[in-house]
C-alpha atoms as a PDB file:
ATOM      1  CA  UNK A   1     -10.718 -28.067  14.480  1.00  0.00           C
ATOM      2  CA  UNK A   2     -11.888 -24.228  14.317  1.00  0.00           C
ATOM      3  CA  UNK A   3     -10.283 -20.931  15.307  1.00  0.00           C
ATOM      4  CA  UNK A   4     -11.595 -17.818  16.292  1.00  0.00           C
ATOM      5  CA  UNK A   5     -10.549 -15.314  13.362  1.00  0.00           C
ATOM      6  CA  UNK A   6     -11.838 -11.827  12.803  1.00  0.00           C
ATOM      7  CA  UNK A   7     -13.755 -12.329  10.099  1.00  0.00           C
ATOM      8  CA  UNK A   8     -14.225  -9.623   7.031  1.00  0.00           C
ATOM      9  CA  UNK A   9     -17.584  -8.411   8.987  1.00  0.00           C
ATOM     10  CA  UNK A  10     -14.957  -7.413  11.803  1.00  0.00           C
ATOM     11  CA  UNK A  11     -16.660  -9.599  14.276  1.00  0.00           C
ATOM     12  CA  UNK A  12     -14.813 -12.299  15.804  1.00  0.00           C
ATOM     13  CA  UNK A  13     -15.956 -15.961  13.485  1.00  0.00           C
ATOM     14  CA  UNK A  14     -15.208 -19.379  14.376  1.00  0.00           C
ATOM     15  CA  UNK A  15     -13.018 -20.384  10.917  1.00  0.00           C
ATOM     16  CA  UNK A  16     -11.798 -23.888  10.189  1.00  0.00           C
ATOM     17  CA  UNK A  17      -7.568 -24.037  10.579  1.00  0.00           C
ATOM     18  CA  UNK A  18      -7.700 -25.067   7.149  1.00  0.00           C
ATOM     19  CA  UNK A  19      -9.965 -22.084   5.708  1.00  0.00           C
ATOM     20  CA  UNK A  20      -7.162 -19.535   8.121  1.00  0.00           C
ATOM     21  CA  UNK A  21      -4.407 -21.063   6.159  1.00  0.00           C
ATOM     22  CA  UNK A  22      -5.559 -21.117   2.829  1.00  0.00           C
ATOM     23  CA  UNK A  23      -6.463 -16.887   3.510  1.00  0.00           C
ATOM     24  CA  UNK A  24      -2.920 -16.158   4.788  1.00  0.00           C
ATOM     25  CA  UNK A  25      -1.628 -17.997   1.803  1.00  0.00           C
ATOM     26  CA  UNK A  26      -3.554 -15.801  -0.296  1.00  0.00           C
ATOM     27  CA  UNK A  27      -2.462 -12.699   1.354  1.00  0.00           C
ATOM     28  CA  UNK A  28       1.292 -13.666   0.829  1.00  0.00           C
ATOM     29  CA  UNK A  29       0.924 -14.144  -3.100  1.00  0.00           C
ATOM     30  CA  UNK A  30      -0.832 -10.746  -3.646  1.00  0.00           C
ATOM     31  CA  UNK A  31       1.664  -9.489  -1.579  1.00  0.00           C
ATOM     32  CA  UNK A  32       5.035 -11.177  -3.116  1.00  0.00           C
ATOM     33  CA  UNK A  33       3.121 -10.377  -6.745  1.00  0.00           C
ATOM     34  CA  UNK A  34       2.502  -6.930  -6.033  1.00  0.00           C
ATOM     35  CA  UNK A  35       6.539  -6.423  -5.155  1.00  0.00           C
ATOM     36  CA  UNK A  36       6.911  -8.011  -8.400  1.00  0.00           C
ATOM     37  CA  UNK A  37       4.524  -5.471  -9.830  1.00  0.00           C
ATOM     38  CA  UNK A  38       6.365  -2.720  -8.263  1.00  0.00           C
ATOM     39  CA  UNK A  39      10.073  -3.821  -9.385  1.00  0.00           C
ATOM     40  CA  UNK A  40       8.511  -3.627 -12.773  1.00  0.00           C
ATOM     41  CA  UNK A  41       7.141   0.145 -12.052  1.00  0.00           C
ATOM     42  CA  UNK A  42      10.939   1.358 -10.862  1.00  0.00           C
ATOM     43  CA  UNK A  43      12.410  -0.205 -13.459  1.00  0.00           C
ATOM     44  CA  UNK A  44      10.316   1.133 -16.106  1.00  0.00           C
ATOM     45  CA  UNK A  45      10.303   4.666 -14.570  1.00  0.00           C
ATOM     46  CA  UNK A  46      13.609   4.539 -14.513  1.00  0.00           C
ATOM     47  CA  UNK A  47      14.893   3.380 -18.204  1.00  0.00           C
ATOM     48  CA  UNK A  48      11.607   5.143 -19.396  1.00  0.00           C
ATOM     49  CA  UNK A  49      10.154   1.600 -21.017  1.00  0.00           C
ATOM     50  CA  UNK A  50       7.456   2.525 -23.108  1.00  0.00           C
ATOM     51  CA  UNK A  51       5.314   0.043 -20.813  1.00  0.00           C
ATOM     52  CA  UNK A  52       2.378  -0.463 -23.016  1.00  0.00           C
ATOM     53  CA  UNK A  53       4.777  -1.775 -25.643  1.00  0.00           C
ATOM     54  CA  UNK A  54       6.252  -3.837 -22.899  1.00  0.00           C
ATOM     55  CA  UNK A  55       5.007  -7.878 -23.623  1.00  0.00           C
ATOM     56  CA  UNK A  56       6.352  -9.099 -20.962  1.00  0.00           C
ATOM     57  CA  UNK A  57       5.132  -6.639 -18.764  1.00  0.00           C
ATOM     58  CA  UNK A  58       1.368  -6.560 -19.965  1.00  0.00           C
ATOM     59  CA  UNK A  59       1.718 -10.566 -19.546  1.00  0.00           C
ATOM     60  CA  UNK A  60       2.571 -10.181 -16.235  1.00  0.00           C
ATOM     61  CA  UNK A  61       0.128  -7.772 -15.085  1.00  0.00           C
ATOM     62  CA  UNK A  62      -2.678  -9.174 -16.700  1.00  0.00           C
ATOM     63  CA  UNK A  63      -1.528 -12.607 -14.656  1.00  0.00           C
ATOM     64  CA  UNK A  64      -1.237 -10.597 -10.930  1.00  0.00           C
ATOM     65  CA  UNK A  65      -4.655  -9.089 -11.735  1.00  0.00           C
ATOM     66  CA  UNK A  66      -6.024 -12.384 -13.037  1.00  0.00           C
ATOM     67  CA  UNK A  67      -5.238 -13.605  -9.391  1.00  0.00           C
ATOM     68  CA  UNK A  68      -6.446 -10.807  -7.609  1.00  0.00           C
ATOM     69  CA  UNK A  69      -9.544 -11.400  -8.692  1.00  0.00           C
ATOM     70  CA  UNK A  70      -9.375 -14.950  -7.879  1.00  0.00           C
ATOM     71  CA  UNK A  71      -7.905 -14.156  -4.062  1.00  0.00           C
ATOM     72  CA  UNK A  72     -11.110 -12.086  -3.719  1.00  0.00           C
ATOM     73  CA  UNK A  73     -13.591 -14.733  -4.912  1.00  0.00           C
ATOM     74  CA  UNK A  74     -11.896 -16.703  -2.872  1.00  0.00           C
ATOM     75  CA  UNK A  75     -12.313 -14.794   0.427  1.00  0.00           C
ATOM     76  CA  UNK A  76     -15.839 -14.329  -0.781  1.00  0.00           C
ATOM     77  CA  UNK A  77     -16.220 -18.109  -0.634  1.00  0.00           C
ATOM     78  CA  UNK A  78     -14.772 -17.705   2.958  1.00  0.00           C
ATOM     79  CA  UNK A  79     -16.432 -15.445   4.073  1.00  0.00           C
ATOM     80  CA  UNK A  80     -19.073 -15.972   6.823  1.00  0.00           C
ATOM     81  CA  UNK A  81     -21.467 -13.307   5.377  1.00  0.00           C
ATOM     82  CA  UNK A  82     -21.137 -12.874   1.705  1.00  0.00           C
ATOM     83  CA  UNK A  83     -23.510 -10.166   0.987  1.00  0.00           C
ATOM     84  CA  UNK A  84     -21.409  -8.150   3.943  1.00  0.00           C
ATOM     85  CA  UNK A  85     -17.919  -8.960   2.328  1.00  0.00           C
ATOM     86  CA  UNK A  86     -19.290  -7.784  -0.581  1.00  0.00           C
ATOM     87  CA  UNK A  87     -20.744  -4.585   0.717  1.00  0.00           C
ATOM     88  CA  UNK A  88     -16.929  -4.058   2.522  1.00  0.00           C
ATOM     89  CA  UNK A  89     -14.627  -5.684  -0.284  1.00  0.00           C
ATOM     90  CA  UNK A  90     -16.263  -4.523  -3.341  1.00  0.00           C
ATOM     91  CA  UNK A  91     -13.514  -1.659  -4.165  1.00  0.00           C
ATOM     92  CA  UNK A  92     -10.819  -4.762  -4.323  1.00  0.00           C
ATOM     93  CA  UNK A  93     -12.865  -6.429  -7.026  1.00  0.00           C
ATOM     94  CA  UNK A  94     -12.659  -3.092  -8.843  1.00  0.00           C
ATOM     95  CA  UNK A  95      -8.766  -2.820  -8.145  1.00  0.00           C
ATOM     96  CA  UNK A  96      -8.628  -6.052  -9.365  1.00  0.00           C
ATOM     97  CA  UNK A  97      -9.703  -5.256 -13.014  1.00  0.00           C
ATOM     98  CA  UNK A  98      -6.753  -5.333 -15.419  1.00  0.00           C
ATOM     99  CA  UNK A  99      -7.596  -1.677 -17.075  1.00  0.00           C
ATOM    100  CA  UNK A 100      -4.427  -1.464 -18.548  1.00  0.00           C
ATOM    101  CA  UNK A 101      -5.156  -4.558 -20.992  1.00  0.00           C
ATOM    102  CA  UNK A 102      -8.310  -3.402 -21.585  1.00  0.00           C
ATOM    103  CA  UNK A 103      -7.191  -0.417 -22.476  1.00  0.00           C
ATOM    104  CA  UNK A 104      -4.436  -1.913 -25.216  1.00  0.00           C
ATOM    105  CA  UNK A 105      -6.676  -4.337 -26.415  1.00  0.00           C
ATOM    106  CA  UNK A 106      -9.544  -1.784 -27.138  1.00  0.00           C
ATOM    107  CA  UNK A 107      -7.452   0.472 -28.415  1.00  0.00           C
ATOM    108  CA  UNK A 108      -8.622   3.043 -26.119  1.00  0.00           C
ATOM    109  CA  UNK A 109      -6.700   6.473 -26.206  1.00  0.00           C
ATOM    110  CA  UNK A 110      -5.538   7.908 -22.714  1.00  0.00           C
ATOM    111  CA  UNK A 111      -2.447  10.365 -21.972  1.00  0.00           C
ATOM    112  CA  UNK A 112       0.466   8.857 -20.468  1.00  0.00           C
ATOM    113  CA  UNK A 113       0.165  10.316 -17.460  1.00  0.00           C
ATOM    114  CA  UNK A 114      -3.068   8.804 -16.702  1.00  0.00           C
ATOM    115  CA  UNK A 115      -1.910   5.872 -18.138  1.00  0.00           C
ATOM    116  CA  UNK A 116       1.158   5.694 -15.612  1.00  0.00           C
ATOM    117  CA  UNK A 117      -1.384   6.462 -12.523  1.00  0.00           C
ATOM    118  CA  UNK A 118      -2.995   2.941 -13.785  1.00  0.00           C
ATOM    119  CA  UNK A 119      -0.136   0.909 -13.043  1.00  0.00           C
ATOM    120  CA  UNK A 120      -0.265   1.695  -9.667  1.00  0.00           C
ATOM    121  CA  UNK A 121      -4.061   0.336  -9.196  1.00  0.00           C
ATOM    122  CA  UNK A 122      -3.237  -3.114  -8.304  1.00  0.00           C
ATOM    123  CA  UNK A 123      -0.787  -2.065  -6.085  1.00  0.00           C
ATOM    124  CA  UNK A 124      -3.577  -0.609  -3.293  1.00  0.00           C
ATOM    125  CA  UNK A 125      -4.438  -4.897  -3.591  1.00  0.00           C
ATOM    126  CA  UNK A 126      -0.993  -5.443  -2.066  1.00  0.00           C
ATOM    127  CA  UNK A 127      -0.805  -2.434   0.420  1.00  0.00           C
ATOM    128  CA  UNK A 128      -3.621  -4.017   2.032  1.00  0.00           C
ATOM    129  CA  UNK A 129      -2.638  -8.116   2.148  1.00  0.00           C
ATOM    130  CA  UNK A 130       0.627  -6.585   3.750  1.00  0.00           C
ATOM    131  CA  UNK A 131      -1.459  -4.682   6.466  1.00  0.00           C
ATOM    132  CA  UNK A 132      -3.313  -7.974   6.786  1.00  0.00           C
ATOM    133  CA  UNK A 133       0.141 -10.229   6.872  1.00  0.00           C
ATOM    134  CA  UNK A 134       1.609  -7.639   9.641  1.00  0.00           C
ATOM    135  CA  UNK A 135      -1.653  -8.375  11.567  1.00  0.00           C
ATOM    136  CA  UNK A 136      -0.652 -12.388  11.371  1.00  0.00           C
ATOM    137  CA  UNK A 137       2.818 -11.531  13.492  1.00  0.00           C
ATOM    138  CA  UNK A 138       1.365  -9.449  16.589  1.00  0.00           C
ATOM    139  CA  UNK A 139      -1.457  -9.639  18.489  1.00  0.00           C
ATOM    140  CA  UNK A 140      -0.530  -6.582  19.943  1.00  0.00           C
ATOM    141  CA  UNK A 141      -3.581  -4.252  18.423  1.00  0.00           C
ATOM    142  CA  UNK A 142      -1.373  -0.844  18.929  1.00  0.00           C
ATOM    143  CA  UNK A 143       1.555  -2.276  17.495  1.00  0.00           C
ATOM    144  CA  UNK A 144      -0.031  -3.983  14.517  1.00  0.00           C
ATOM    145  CA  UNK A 145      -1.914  -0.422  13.684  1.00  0.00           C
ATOM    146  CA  UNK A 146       0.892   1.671  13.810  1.00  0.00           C
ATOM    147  CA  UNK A 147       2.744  -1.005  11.568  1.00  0.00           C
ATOM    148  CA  UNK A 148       0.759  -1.183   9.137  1.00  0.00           C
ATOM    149  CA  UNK A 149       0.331   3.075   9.126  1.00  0.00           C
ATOM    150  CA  UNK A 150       4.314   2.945   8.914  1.00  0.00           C
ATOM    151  CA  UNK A 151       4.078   0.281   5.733  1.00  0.00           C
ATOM    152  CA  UNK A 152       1.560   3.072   3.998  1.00  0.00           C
ATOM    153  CA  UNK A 153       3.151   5.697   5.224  1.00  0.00           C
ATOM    154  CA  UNK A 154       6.525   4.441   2.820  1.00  0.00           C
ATOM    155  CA  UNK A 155       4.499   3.130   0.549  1.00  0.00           C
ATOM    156  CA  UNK A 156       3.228   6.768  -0.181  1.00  0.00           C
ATOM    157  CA  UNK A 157       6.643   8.049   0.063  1.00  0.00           C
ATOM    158  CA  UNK A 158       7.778   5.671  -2.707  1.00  0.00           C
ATOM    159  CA  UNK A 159       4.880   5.565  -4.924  1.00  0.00           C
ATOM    160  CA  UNK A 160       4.816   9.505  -4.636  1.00  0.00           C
ATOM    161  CA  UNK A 161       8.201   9.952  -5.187  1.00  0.00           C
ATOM    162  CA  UNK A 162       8.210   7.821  -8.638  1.00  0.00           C
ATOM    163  CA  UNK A 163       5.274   9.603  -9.543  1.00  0.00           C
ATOM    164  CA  UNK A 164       7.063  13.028  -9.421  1.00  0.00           C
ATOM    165  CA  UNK A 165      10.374  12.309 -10.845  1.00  0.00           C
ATOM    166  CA  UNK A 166       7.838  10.610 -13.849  1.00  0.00           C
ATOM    167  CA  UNK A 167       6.316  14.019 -14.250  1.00  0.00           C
ATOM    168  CA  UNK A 168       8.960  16.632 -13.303  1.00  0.00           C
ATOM    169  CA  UNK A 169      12.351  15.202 -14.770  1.00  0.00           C
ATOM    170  CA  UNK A 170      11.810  16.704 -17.817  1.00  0.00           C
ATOM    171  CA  UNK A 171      10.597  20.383 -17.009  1.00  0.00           C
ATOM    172  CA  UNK A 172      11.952  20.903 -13.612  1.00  0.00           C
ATOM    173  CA  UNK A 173      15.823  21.734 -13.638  1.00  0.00           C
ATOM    174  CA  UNK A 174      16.119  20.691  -9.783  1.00  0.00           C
ATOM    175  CA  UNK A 175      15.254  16.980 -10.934  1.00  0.00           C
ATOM    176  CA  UNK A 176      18.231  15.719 -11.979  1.00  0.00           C
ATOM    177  CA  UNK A 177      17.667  12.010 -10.561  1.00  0.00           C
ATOM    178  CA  UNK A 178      15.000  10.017  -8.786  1.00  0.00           C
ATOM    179  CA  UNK A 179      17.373  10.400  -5.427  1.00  0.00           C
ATOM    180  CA  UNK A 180      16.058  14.475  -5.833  1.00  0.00           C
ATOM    181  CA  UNK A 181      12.171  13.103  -5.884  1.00  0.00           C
ATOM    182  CA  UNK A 182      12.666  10.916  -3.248  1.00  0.00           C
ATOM    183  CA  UNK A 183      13.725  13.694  -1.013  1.00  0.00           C
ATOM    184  CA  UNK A 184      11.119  15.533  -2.047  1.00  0.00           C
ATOM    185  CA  UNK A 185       8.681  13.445  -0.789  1.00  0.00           C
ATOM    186  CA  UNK A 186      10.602  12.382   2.628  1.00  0.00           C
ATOM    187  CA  UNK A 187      10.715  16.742   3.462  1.00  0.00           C
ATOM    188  CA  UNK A 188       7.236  17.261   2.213  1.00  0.00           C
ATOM    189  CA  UNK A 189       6.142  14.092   4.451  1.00  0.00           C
ATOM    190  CA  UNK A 190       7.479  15.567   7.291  1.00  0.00           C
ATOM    191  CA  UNK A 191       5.392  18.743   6.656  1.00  0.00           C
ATOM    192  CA  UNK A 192       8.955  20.686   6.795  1.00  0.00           C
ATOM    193  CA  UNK A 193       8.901  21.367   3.002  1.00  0.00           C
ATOM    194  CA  UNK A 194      11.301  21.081   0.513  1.00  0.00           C
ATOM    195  CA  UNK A 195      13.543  23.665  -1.914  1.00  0.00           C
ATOM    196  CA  UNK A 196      12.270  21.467  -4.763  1.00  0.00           C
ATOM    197  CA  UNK A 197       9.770  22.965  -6.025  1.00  0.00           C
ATOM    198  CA  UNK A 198       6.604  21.209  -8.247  1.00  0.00           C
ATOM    199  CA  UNK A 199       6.050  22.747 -11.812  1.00  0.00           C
ATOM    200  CA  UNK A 200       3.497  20.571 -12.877  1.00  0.00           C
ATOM    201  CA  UNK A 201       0.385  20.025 -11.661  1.00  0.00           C
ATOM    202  CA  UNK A 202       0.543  16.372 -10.729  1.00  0.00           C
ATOM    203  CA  UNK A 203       3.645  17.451  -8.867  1.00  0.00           C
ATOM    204  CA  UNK A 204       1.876  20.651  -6.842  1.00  0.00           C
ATOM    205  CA  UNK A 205      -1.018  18.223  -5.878  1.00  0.00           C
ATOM    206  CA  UNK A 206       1.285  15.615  -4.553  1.00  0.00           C
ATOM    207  CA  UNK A 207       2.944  18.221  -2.652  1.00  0.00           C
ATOM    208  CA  UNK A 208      -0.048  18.906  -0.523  1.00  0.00           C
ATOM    209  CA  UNK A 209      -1.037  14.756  -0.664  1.00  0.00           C
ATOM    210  CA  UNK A 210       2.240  14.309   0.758  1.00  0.00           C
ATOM    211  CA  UNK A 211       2.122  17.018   3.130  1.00  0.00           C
ATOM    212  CA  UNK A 212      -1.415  15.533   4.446  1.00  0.00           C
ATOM    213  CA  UNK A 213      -0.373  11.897   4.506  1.00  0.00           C
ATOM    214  CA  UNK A 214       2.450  13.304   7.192  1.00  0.00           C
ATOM    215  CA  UNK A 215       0.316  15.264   9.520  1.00  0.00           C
ATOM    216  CA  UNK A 216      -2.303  12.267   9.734  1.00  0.00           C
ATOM    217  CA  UNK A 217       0.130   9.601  10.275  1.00  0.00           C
ATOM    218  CA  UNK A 218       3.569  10.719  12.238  1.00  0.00           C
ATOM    219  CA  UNK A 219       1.308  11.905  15.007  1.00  0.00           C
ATOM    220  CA  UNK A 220       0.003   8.393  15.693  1.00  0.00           C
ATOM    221  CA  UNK A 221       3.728   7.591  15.825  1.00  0.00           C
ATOM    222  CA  UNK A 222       4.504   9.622  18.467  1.00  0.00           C
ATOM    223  CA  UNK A 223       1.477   8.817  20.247  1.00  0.00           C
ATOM    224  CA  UNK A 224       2.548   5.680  20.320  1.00  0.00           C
ATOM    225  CA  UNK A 225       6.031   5.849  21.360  1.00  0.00           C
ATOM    226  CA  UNK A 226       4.649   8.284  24.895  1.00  0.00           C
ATOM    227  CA  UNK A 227       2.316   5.664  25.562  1.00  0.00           C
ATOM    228  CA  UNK A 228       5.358   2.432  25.588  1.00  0.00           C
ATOM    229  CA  UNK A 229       7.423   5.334  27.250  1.00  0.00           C
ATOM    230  CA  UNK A 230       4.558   6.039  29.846  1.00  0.00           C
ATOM    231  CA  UNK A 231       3.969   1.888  30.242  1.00  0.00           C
ATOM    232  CA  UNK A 232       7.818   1.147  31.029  1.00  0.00           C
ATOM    233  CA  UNK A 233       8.101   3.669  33.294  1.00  0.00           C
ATOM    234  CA  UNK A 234       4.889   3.038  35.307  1.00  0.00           C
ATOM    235  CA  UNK A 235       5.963  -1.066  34.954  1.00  0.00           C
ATOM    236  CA  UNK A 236       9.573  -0.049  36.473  1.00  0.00           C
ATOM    237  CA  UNK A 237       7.815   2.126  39.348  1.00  0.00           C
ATOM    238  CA  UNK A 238       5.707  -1.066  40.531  1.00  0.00           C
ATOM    239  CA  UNK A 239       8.717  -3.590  40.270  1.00  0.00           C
ATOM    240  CA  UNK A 240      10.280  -0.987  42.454  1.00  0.00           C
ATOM    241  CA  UNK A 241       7.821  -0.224  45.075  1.00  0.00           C
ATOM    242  CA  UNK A 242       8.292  -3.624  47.028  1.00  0.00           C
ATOM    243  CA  UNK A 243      12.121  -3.279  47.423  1.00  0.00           C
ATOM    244  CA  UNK A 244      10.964   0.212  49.631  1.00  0.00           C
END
């Protein structure tokens, strides 16, 4: 039996039920793994785990990305069009990579900031199997957009906000505790500003990344709220016009 899917060329494909199944399968264990991978990433950030010299940690990661790569071979194989997945999908290979055990094994030297801004690679993996699982529940096209703009949208928030309380607890007296970076983030997404102000520059460009991420995405939020306003209203106008 075969289902139309919207295939990775974003054309509607007739796919085999078993082929749809074994993709949203995929898209839930990059997903549940890349929670995983985040737990590890607070946890870290916040004991200050010297992650490199972390075992279990590198073990783990090197297993998410191992599988990563194997999710997007195994789309590939899906796919319809191969050479068009691959001219679409190639950034996930290289998000796929794991650079961090490259890195250890060759011994190759890199600060610890950058190093830190590795660990989140994978993660862009997950952001988008969660965009893709949110697309499984509705087939409402406006809701399912501005659902998965809301799941980046906090994403940013969080990653951001871990991110600056990684590079400003140290030098910047007005971050005390990762509660003060997280509502940095939430008054700089808003494009309102916060009193906390960035001393490094990892921290000033987030400030503006932050500030950007807000005015592209809340207005799609509010466009979308007028319009479900604008529907019920016109909907309770035409149930009411025949009782007149």
């Amino acid at each position: 039996m075969k289902y139309i899917h919207k295939g990775n060329t974003g054309h509607s494909v007739e796919m085999p039920k078993w082929a749809m199944t074994i993709e949203r399968i995929s898209h839930y264990v990059v997903l549940v793994l890349s929670l995983a991978l985040i737990v590890f990433i607070s946890y870290d950030t916040f004991t200050d785990v010297q992650f490199l010299a972390n075992r279990t940690y590198m073990t783990f990661q090197l297993w998410v990305c191992i599988i990563f790569l194997g999710d997007f071979f195994l789309e590939l194989n899906l796919a319809p069009d191969k050479r068009i997945y691959i001219r679409r999908r190639w950034f996930f290979l290289l998000i796929s990579i794991p650079y961090l055990n490259i890195i250890r094994l060759f011994d190759i030297q890199f600060s610890e900031s950058t190093l830190y801004f590795i660990r989140f690679i994978p993660l862009v993996r997950g952001a988008y199997s969660m965009a893709m699982v949110v697309g499984f529940f509705s087939t409402n096209k406006a809701f399912t957009l501005v659902a998965q703009y809301a799941f980046i949208l906090v994403s940013a928030i969080y990653f951001m906000s871990l991110i600056f309380f990684y590079e400003e607890k140290d030098v910047n007296e007005n971050v005390v505790t990762y509660w003060d970076s997280l509502y940095w983030a939430c008054m700089n997404v808003t494009t309102i500003g916060s009193e906390i102000e960035a001393v490094t520059p990892v921290g000033k460009i987030g400030s503006v990344a932050m500030g950007i991420s807000g005015m592209l995405m809340l207005p799609l939020f509010t466009v979308y709220i007028t319009d479900r306003v604008k529907r019920l209203n016109a909907r309770q106008r035409s149930d009411q016009e025949p009782q007149q």
